[in-house]
Protein backbone atom coordinates (compact mmCIF):
# COMPACT_ATOMS: atom_id res chain seq x y z
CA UNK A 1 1.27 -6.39 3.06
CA UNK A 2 -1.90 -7.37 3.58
CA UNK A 3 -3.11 -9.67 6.90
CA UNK A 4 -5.89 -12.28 6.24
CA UNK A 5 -8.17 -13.45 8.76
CA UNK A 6 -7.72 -17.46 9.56
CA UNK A 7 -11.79 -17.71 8.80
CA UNK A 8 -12.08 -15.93 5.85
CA UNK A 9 -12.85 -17.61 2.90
CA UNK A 10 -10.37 -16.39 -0.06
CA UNK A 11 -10.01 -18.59 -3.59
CA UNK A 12 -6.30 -17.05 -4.14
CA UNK A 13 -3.65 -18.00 -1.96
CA UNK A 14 -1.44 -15.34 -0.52
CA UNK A 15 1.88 -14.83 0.80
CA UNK A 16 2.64 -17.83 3.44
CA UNK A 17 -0.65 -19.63 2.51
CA UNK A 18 1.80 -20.91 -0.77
CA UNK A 19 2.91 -23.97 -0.19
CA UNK A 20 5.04 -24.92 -2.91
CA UNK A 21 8.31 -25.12 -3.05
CA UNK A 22 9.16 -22.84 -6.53
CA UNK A 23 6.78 -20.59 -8.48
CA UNK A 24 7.01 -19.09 -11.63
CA UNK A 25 7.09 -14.96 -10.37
CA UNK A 26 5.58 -12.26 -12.71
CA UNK A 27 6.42 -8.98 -11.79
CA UNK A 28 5.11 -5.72 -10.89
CA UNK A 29 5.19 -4.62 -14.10
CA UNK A 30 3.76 -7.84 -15.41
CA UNK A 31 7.47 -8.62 -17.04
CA UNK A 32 7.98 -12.82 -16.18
CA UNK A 33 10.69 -12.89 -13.37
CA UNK A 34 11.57 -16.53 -13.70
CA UNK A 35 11.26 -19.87 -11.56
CA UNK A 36 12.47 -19.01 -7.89
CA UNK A 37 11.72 -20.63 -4.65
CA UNK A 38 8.97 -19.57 -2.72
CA UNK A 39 10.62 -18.08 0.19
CA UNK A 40 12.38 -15.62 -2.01
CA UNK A 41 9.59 -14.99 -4.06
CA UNK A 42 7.96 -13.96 -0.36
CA UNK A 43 11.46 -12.24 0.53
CA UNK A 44 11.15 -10.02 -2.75
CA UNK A 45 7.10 -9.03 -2.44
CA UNK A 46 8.24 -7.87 1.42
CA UNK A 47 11.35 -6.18 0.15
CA UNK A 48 9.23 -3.65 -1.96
CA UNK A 49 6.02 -3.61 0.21
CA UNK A 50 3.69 -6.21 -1.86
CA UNK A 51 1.85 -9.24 -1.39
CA UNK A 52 3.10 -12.91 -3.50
CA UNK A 53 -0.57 -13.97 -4.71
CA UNK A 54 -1.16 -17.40 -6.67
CA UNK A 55 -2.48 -16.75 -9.70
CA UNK A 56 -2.83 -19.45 -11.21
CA UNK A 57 -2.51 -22.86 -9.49
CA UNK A 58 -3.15 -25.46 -11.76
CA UNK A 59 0.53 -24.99 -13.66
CA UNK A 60 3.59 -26.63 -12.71
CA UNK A 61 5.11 -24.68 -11.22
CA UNK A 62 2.25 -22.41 -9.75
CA UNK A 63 2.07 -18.88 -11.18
CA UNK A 64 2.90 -16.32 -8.68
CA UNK A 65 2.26 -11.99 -9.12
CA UNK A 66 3.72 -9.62 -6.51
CA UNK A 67 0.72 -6.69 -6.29
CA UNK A 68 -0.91 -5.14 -3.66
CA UNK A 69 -3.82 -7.44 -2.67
CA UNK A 70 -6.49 -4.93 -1.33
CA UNK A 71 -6.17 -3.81 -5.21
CA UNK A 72 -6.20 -6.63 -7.12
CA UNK A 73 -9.47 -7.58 -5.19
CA UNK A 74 -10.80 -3.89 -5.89
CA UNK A 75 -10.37 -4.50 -9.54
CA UNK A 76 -11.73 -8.05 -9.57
CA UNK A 77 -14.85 -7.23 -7.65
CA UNK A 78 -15.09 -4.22 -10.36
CA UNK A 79 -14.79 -6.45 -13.43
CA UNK A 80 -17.31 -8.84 -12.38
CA UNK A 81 -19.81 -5.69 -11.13
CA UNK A 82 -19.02 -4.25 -15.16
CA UNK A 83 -19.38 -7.65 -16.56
CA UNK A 84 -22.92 -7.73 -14.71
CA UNK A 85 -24.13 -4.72 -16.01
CA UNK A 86 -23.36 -5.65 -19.78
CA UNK A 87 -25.58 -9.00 -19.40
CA UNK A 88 -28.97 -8.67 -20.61
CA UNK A 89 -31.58 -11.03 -19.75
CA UNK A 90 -34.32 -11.53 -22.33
CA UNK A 91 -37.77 -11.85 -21.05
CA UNK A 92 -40.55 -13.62 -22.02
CA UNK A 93 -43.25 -11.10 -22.74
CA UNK A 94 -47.48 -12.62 -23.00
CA UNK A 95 -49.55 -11.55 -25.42
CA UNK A 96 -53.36 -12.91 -25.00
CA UNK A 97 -55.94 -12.92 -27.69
CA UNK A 98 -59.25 -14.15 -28.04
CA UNK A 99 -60.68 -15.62 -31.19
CA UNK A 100 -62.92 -13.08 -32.06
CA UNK A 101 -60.80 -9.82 -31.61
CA UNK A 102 -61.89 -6.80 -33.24
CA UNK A 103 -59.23 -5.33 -35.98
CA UNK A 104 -58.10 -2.79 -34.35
CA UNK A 105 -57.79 -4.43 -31.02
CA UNK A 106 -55.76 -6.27 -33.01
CA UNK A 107 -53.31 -4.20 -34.14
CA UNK A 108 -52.99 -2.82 -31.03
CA UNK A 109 -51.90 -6.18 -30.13
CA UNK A 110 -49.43 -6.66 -32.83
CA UNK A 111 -48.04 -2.79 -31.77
CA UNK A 112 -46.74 -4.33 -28.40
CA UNK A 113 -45.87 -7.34 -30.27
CA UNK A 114 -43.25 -5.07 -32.03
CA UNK A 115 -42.46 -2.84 -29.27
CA UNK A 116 -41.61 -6.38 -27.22
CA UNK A 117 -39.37 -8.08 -30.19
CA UNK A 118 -37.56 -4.80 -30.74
CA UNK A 119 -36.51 -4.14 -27.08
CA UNK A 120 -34.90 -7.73 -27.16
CA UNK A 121 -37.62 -9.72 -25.64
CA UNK A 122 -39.10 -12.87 -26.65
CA UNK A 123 -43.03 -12.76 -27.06
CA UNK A 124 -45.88 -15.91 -26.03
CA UNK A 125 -48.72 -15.47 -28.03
CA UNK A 126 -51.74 -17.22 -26.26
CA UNK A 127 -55.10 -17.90 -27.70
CA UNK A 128 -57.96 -18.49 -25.59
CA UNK A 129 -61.09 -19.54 -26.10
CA UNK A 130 -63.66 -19.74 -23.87
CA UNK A 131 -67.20 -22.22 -23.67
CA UNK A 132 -68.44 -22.99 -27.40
CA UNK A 133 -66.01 -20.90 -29.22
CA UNK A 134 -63.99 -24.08 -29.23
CA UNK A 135 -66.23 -25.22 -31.92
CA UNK A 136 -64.87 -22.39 -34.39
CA UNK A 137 -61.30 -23.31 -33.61
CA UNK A 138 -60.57 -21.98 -37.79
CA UNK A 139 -60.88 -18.22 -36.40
CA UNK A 140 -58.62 -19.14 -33.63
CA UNK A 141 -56.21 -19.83 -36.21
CA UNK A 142 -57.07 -17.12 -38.63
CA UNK A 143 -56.29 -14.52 -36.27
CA UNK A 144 -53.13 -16.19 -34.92
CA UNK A 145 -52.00 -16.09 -38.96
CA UNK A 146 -52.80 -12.53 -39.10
CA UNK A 147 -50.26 -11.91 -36.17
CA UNK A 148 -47.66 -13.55 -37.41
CA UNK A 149 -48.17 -12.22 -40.90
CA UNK A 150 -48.09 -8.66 -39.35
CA UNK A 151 -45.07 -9.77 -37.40
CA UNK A 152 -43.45 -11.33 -40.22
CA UNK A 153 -40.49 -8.65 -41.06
CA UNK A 154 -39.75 -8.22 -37.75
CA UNK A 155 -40.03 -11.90 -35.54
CA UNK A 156 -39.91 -15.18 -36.47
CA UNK A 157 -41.70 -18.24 -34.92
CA UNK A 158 -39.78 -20.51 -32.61
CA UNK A 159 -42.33 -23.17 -33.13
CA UNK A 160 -45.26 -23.64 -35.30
CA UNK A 161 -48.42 -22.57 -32.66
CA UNK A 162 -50.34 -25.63 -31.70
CA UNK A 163 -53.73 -25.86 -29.85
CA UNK A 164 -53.24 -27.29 -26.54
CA UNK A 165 -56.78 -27.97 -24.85
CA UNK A 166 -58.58 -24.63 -25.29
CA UNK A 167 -55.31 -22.42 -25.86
CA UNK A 168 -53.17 -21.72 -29.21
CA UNK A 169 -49.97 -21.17 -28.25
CA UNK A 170 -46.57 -19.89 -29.86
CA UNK A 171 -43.32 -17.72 -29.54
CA UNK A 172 -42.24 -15.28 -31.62
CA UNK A 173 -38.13 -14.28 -31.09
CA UNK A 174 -36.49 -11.37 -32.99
CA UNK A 175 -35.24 -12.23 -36.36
């Protein structure tokens, strides 16, 4: 049976920490026991060498398991470690351009674009321009559309880009 120190913080209630008067028991085996009191519910997990644990709480009667503890806390900690690994978290990549690229900077560009989108990755695509090229905002845009043309069978646009001071700005999500 397992011993719990008074300070340590558990969320499942254990053998005397059970305070109500009946629970519904489940097994070793996982086969439903019935409604019993508590104390012989606690009588039956010592008779065979296991801990009563509250599984679930919010029932009427409270649902009760006799297990071994130090297990069931084993396999909980490794569920959540496996469910960890299986989450993927999906970065935001930047791509920066300038309005006067050359073409095969460019498609350089639009190569990590791909590469980015296809390793499940969402891509910002930021144009900057820099002192009077602000005049010629049109090639700004030309060369944004020639991105997301290239891009086109592959991403889609999360929003239309829009020029925001002296930067065009957009993000392109797998499609």
């Amino acid at each position: 049976m397992a011993k719990i120190a008074g300070n340590e913080h558990n969320s499942l209630l254990i053998n005397e920490r059970i305070t109500s008067r009946e629970v519904r028991l489940i097994g070793q085996d996982g086969q439903p026991i019935g409604i019993v009191p508590t104390t012989e519910a606690m009588e039956q997990a010592e008779a065979v060498g296991l801990d009563l644990v509250m599984i679930s709480g919010e029932s009427a009667p409270p649902v009760c398991k006799l297990l071994d503890y130090g297990k069931y806390k084993y396999e909980l900690q490794k569920k959540k470690t496996e469910s960890r690994k299986k989450q993927r978290t999906v970065d935001l990549k930047e791509v920066q351009l300038r309005p006067f690229i050359g073409e095969n900077d460019l498609m350089i560009k639009c190569k990590a674009i791909r590469k980015f989108i296809e390793a499940g990755n969402k891509v910002k695509l930021v144009l900057r321009f820099r002192g009077r090229e602000l005049t010629r905002k049109e090639f700004g845009h030309e060369v944004v559309r020639k991105v997301l043309d290239f891009c086109q069978e592959f991403a889609k646009e999360e929003a239309a880009p829009k020029l925001e001071g002296s930067v065009i700005i957009t993000t392109l999500t797998k499609r």
